[in-house]
C-alpha atoms as a PDB file:
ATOM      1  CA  UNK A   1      -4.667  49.494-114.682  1.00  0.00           C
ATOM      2  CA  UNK A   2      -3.535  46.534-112.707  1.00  0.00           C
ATOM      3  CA  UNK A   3      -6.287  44.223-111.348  1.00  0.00           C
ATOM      4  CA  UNK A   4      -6.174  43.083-107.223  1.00  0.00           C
ATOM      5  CA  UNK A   5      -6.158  39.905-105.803  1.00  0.00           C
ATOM      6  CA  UNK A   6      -7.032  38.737-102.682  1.00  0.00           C
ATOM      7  CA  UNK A   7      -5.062  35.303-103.839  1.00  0.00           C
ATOM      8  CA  UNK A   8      -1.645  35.964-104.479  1.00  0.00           C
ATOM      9  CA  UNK A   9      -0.155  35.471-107.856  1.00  0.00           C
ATOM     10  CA  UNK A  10       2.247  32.404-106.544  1.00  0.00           C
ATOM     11  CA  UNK A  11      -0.589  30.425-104.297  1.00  0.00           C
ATOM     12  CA  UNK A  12       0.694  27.506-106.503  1.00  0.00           C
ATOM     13  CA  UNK A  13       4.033  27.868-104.945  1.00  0.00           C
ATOM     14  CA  UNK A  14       2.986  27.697-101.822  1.00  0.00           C
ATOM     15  CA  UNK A  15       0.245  25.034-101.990  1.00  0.00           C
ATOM     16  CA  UNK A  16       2.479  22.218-101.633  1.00  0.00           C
ATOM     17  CA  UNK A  17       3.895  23.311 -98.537  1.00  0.00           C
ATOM     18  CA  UNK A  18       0.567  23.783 -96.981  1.00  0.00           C
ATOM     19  CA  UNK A  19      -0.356  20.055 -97.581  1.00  0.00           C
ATOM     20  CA  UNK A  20       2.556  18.802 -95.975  1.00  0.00           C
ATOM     21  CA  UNK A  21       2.130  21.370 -92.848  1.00  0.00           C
ATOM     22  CA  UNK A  22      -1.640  20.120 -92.816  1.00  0.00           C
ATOM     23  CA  UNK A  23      -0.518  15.923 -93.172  1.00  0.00           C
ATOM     24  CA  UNK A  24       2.072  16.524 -90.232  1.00  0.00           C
ATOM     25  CA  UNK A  25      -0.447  18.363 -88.423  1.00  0.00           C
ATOM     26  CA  UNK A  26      -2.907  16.045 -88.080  1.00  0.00           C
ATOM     27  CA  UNK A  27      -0.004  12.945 -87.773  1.00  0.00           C
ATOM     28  CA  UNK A  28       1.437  15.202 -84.536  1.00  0.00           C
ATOM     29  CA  UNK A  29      -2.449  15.463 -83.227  1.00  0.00           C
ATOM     30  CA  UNK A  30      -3.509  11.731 -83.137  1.00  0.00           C
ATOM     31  CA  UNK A  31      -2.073   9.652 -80.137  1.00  0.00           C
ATOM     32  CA  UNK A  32      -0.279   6.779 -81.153  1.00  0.00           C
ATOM     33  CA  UNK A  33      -1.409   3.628 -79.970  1.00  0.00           C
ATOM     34  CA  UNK A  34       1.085   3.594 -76.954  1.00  0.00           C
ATOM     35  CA  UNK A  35       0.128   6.836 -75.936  1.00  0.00           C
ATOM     36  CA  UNK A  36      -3.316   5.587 -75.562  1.00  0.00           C
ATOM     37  CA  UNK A  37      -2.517   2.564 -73.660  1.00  0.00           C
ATOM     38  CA  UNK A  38      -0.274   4.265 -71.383  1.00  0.00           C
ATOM     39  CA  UNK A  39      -3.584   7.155 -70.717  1.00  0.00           C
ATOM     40  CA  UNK A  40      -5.845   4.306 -70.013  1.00  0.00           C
ATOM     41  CA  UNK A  41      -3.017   3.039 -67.423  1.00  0.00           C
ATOM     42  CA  UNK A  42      -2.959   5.743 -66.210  1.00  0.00           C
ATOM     43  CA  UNK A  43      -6.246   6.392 -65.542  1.00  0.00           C
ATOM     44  CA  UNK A  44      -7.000   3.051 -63.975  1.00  0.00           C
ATOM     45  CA  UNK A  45      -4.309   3.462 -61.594  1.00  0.00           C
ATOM     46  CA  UNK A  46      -5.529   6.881 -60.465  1.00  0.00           C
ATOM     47  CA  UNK A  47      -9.554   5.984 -60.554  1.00  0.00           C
ATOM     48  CA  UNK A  48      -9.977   2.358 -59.707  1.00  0.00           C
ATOM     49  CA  UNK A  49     -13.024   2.044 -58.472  1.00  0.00           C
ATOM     50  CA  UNK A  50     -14.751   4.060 -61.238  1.00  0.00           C
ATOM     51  CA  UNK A  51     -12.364   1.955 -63.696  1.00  0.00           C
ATOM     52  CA  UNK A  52     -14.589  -1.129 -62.515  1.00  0.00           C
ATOM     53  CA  UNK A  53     -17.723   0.644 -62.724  1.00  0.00           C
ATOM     54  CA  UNK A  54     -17.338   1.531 -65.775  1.00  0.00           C
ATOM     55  CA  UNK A  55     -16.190  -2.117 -66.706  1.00  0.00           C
ATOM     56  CA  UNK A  56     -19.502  -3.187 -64.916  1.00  0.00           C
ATOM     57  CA  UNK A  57     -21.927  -0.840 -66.508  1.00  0.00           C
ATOM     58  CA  UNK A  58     -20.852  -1.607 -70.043  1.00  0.00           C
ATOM     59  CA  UNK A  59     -20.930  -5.338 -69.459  1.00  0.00           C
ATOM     60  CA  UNK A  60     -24.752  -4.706 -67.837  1.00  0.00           C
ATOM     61  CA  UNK A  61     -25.250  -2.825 -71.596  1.00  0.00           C
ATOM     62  CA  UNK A  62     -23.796  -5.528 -73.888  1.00  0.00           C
ATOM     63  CA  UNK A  63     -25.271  -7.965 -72.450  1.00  0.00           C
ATOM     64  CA  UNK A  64     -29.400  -6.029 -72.207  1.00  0.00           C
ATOM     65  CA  UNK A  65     -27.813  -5.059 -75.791  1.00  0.00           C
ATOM     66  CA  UNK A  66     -26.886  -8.483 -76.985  1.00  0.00           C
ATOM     67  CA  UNK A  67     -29.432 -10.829 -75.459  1.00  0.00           C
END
């Protein structure tokens, strides 16, 4: 009588393949540095005003945090 698996016989094959899928998935998923620096442009340009607010509060909090 021949035993089931719920893992197939030639996971081993196919393991490999799966960490490479999994190391370019999370390369694609993280913004590169540019990408982040042209966001934050971005969102200055389109939100000034709560760009400096933002700037101000978290100046107010260093400094309360820092003093």
């Amino acid at each position: 009588m021949q035993e089931h698996s719920l893992i197939p016989s030639d996971v081993n094959a196919v393991a490999p393949e799966a960490t490479v899928t999994e190391e370019n998935a999370i390369k694609s998923s993280s913004p590169t540095p540019k990408e982040i620096l042209e966001a934050t442009e971005r969102f200055i340009t389109e939100n000034p005003l709560l760009s400096v607010g933002i700037a101000a509060a978290t100046g107010f909090l260093l400094v309360r945090l820092f003093r």
